[in-house]
PDB file of N, CA and C in Angstrom:
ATOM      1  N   UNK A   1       4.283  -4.416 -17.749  1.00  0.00           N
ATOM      2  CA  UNK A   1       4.578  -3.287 -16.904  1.00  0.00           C
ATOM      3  C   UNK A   1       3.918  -2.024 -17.439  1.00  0.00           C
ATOM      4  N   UNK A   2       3.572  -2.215 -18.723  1.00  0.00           N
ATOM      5  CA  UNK A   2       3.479  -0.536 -19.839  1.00  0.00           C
ATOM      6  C   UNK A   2       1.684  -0.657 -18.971  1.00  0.00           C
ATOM      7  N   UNK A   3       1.043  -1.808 -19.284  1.00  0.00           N
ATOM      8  CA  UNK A   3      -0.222  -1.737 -18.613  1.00  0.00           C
ATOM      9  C   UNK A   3      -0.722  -1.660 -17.289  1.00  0.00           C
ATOM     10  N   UNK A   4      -0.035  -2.152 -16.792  1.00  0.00           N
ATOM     11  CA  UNK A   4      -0.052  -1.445 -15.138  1.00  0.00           C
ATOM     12  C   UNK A   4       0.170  -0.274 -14.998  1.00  0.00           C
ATOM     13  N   UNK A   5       1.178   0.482 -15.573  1.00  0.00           N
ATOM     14  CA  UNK A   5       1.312   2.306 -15.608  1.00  0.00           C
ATOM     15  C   UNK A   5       0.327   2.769 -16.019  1.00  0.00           C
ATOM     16  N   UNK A   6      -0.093   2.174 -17.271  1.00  0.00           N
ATOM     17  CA  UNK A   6      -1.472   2.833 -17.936  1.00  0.00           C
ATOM     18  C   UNK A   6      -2.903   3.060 -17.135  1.00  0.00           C
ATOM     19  N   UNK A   7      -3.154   1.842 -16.662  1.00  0.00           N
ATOM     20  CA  UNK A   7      -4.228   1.403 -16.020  1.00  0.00           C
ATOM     21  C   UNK A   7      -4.280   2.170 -14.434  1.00  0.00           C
ATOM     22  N   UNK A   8      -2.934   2.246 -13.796  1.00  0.00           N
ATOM     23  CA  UNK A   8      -2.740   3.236 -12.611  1.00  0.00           C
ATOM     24  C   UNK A   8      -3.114   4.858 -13.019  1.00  0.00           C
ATOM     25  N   UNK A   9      -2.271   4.962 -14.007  1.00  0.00           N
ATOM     26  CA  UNK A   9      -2.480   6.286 -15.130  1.00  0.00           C
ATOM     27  C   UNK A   9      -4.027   6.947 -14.839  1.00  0.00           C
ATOM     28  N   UNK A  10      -4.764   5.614 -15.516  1.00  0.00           N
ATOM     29  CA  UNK A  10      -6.307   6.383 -15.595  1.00  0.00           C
ATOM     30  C   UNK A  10      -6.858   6.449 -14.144  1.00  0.00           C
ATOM     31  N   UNK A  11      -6.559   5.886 -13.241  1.00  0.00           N
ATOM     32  CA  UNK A  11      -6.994   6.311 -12.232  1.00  0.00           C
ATOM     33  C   UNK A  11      -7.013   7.287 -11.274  1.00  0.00           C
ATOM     34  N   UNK A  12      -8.287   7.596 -10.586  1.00  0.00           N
ATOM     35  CA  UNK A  12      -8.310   9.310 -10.235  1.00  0.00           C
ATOM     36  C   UNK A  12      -7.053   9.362  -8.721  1.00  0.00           C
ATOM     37  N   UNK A  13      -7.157  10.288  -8.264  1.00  0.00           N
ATOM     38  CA  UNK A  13      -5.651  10.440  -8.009  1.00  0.00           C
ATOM     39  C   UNK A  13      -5.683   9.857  -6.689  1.00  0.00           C
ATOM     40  N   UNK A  14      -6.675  10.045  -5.540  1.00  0.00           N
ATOM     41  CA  UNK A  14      -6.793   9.333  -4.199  1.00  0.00           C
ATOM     42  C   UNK A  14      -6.656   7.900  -4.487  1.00  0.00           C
ATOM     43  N   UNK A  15      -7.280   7.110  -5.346  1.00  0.00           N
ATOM     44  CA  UNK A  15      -7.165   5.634  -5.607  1.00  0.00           C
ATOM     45  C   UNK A  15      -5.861   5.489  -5.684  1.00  0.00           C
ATOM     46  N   UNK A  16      -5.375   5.760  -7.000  1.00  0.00           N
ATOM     47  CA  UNK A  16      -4.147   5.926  -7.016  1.00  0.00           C
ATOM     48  C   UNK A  16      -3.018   5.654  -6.258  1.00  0.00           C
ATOM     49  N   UNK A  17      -3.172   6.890  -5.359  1.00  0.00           N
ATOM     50  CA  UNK A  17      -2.397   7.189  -4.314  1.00  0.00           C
ATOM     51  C   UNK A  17      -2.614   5.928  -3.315  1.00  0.00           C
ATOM     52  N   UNK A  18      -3.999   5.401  -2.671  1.00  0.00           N
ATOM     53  CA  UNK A  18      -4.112   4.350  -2.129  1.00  0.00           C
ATOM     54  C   UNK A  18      -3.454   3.126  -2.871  1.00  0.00           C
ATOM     55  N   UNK A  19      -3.509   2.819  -4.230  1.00  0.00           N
ATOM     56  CA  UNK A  19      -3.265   1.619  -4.378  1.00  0.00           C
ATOM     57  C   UNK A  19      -1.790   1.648  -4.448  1.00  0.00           C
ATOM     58  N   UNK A  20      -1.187   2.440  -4.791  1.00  0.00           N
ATOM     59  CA  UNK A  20       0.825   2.351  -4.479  1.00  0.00           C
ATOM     60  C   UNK A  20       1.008   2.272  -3.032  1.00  0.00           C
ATOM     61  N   UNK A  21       0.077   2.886  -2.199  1.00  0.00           N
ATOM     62  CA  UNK A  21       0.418   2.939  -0.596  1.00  0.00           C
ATOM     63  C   UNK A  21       0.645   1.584  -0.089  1.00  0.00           C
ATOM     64  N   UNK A  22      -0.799   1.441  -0.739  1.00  0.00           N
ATOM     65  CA  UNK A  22      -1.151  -0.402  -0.192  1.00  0.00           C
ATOM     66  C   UNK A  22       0.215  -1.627  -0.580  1.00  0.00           C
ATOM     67  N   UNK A  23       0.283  -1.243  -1.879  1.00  0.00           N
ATOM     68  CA  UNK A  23       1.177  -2.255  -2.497  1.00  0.00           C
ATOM     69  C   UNK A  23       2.997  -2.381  -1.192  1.00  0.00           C
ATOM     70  N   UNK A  24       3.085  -0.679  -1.838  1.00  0.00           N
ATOM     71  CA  UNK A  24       4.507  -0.766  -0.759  1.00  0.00           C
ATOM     72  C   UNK A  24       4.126  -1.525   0.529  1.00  0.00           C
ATOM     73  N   UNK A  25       3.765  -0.650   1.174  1.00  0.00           N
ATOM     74  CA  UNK A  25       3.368  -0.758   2.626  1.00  0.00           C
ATOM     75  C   UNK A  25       3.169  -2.336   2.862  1.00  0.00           C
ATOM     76  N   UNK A  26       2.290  -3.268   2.222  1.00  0.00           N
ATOM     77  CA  UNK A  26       1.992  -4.752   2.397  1.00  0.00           C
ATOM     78  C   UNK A  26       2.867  -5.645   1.754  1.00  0.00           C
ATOM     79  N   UNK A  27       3.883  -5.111   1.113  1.00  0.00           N
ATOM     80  CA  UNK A  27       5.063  -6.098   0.646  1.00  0.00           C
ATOM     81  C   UNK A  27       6.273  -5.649   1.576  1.00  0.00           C
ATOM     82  N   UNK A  28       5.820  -4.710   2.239  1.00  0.00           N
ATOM     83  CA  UNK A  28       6.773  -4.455   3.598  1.00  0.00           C
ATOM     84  C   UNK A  28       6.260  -4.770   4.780  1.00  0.00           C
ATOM     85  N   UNK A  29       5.458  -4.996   4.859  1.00  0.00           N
ATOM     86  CA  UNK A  29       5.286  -5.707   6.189  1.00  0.00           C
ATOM     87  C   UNK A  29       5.064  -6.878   5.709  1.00  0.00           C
ATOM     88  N   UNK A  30       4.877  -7.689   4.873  1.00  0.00           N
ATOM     89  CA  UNK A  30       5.180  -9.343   4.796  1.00  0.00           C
ATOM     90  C   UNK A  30       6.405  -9.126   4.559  1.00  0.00           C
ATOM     91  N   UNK A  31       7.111  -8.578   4.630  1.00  0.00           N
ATOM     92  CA  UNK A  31       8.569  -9.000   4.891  1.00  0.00           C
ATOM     93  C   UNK A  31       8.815  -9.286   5.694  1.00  0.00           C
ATOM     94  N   UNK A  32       8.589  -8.014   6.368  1.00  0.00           N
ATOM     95  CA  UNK A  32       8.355  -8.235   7.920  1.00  0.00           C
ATOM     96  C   UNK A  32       8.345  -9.108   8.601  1.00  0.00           C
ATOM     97  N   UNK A  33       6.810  -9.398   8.154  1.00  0.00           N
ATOM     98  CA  UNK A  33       6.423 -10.470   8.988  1.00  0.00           C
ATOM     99  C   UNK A  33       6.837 -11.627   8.721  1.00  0.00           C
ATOM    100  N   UNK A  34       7.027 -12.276   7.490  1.00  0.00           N
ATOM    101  CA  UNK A  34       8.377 -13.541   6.983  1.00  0.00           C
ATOM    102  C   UNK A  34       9.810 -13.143   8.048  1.00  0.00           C
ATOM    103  N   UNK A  35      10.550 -12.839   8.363  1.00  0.00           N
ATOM    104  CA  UNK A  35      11.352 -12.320   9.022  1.00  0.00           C
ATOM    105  C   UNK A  35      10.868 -12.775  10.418  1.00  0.00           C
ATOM    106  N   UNK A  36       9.809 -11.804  10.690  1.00  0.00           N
ATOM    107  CA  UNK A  36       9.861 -12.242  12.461  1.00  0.00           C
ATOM    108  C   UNK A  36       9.087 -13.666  12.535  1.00  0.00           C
ATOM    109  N   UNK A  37       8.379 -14.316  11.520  1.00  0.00           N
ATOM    110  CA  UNK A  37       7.951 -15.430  11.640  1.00  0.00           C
ATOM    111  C   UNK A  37       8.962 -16.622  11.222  1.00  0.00           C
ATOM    112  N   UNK A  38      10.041 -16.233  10.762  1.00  0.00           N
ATOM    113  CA  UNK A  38      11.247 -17.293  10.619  1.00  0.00           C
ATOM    114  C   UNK A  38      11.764 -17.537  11.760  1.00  0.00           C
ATOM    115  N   UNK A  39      12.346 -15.888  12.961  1.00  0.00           N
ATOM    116  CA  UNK A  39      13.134 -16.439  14.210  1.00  0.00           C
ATOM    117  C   UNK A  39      11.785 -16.596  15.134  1.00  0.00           C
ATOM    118  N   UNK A  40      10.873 -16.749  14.963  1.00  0.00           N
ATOM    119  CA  UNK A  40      10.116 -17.271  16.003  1.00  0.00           C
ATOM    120  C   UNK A  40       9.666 -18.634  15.505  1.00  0.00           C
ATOM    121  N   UNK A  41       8.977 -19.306  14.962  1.00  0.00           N
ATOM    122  CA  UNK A  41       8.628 -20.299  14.906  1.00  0.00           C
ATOM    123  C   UNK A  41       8.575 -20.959  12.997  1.00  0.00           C
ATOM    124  N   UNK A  42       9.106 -21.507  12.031  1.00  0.00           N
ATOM    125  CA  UNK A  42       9.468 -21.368  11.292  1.00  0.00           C
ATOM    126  C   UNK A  42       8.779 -22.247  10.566  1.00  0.00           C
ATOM    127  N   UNK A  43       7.877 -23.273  10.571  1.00  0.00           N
ATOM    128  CA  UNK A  43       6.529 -23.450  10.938  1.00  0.00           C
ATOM    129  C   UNK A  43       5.379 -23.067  10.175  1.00  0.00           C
ATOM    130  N   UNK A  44       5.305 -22.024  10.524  1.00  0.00           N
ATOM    131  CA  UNK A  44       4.127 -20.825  10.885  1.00  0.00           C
ATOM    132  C   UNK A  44       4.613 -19.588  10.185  1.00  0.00           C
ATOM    133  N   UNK A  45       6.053 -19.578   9.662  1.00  0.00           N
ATOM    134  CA  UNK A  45       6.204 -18.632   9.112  1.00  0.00           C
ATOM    135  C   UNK A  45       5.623 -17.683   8.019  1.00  0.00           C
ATOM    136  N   UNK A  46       4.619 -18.477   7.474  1.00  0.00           N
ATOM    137  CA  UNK A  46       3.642 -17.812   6.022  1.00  0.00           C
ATOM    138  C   UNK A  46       2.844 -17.229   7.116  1.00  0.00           C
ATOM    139  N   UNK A  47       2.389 -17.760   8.073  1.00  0.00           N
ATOM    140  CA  UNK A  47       1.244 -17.175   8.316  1.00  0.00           C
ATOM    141  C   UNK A  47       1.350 -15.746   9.147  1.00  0.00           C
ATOM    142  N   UNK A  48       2.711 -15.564   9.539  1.00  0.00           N
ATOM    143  CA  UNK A  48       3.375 -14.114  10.076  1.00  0.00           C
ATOM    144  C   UNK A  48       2.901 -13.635   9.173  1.00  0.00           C
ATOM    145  N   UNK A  49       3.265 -13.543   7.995  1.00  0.00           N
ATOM    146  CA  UNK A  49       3.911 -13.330   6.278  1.00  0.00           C
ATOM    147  C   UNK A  49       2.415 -12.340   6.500  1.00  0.00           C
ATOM    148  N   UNK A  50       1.236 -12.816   6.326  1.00  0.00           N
ATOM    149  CA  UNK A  50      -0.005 -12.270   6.334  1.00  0.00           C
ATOM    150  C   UNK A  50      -0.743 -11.917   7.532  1.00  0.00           C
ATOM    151  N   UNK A  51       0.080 -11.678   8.591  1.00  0.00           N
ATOM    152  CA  UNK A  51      -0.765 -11.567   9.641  1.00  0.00           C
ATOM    153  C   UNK A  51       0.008  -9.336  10.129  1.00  0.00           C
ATOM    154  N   UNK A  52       1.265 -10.097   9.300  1.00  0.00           N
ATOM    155  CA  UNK A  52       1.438  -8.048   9.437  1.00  0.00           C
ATOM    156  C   UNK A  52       1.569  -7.723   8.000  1.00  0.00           C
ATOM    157  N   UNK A  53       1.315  -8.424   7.130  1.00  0.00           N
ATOM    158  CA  UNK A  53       1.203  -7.667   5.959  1.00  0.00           C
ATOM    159  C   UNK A  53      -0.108  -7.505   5.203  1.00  0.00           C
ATOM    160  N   UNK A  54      -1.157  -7.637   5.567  1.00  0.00           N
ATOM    161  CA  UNK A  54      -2.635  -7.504   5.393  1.00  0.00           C
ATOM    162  C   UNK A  54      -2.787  -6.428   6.066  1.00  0.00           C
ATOM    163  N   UNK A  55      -2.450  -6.151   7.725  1.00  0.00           N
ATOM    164  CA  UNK A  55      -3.268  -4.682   8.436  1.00  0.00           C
ATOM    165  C   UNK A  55      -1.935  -3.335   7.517  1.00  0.00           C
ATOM    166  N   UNK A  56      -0.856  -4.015   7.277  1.00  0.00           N
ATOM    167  CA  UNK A  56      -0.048  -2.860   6.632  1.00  0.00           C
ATOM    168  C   UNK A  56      -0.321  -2.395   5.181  1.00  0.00           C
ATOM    169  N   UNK A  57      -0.992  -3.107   4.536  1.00  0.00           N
ATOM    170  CA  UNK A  57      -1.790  -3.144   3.292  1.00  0.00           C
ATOM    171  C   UNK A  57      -2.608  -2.223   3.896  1.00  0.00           C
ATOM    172  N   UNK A  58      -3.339  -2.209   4.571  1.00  0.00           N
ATOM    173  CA  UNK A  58      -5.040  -1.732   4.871  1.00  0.00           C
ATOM    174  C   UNK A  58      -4.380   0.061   5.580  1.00  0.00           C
ATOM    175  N   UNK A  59      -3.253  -0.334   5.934  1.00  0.00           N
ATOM    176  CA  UNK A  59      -2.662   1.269   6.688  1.00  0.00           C
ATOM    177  C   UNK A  59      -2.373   1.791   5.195  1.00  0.00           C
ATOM    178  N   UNK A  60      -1.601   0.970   4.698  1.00  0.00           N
ATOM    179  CA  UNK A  60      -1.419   1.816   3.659  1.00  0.00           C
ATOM    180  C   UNK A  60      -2.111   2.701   2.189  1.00  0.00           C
ATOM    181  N   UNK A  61      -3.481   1.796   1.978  1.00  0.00           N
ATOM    182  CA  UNK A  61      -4.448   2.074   1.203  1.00  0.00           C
ATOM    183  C   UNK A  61      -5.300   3.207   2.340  1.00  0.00           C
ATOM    184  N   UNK A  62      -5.676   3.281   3.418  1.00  0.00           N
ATOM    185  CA  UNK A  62      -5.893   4.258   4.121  1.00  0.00           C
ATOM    186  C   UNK A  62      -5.273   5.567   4.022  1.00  0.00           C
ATOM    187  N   UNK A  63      -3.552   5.469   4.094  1.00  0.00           N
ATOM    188  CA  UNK A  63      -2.983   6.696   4.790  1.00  0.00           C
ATOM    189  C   UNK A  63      -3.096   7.398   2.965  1.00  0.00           C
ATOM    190  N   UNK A  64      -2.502   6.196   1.906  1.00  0.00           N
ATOM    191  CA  UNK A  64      -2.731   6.841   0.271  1.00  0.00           C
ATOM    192  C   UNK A  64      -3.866   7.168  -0.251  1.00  0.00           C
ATOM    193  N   UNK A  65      -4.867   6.898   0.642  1.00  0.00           N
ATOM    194  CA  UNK A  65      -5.739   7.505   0.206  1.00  0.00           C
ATOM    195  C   UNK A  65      -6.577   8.970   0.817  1.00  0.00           C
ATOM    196  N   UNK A  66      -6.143   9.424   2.095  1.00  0.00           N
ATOM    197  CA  UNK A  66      -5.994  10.369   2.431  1.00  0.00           C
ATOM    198  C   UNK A  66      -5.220  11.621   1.578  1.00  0.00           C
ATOM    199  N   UNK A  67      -4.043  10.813   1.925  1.00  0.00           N
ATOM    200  CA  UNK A  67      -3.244  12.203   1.163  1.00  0.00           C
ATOM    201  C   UNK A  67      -3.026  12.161  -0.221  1.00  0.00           C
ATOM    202  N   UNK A  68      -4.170  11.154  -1.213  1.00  0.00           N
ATOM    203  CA  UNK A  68      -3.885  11.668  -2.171  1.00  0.00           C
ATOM    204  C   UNK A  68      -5.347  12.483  -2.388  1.00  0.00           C
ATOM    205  N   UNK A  69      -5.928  12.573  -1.375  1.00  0.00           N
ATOM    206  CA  UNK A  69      -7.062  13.067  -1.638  1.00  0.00           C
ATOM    207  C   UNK A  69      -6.250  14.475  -1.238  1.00  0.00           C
ATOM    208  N   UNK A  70      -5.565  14.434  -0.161  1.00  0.00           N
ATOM    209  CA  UNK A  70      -4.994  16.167   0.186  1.00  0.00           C
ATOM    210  C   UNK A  70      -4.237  16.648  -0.926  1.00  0.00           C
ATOM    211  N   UNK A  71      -3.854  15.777  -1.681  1.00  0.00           N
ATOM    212  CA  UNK A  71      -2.886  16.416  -2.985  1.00  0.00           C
ATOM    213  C   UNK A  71      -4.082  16.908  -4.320  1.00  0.00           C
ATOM    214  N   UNK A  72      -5.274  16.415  -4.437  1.00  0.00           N
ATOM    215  CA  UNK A  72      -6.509  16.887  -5.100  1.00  0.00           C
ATOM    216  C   UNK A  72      -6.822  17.760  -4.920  1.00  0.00           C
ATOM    217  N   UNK A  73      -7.434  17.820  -3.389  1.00  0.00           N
ATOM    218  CA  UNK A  73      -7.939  19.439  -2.456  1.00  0.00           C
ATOM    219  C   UNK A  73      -6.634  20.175  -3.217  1.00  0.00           C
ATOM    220  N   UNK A  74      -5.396  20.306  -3.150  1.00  0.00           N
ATOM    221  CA  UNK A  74      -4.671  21.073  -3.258  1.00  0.00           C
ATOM    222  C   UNK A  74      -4.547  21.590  -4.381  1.00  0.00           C
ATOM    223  N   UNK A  75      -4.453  20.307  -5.028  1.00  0.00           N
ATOM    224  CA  UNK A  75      -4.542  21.218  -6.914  1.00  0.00           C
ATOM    225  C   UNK A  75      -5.398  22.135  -7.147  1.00  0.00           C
ATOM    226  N   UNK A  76      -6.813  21.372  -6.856  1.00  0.00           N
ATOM    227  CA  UNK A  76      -7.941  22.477  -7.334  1.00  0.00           C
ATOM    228  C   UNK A  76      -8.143  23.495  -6.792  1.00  0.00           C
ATOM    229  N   UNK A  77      -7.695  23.544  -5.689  1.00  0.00           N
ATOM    230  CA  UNK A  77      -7.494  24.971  -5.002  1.00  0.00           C
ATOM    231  C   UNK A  77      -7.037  26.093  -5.566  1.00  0.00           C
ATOM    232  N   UNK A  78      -5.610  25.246  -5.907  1.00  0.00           N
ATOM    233  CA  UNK A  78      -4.595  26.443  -6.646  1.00  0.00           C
ATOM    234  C   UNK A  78      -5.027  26.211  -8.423  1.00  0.00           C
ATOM    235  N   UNK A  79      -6.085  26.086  -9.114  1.00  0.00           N
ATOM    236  CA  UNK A  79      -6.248  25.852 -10.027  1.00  0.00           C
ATOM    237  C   UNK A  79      -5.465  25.110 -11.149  1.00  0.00           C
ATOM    238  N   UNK A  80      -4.954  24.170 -10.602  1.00  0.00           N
ATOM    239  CA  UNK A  80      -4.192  23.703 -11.958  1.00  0.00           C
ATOM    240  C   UNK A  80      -4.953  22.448 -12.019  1.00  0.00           C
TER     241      UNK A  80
END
């Protein structure tokens, strides 16, 4: 766990920000999608699993990486 903090640590802050986005965001929508792929066809249920938790991954490395880029713009703005 100490190396995963570390290794997130060194990274610049938009990545960052994308790669926690991604993580949440795609272990929440394969939940999700495990869930709605259990009461629908149960089967097939893995493949829900990755069919909304891959584009929610990809929203989420998108939207974290936006705003951690807006939290950059912002620092250096205000000089710190």
């Amino acid at each position: 766990m100490d190396a995963t903090r570390r290794m997130l640590a060194s990274l610049p802050v938009p990545l960052r920000s994308a790669v926690k986005a991604a993580v949440v965001l795609g272990l929440l929508g394969g939940a999700i999608g495990l869930v709605v792929g259990l009461r629908t066809y149960v089967p097939t249920a893995w493949a829900a699993m990755f069919e909304v938790g891959l584009p929610a991954a990809l929203a989420g490395a998108t939207i974290g990486g936006v705003v951690g880029s807006l939290a950059q713009l912002k620092r250096r703005a205000h000089g710190n």
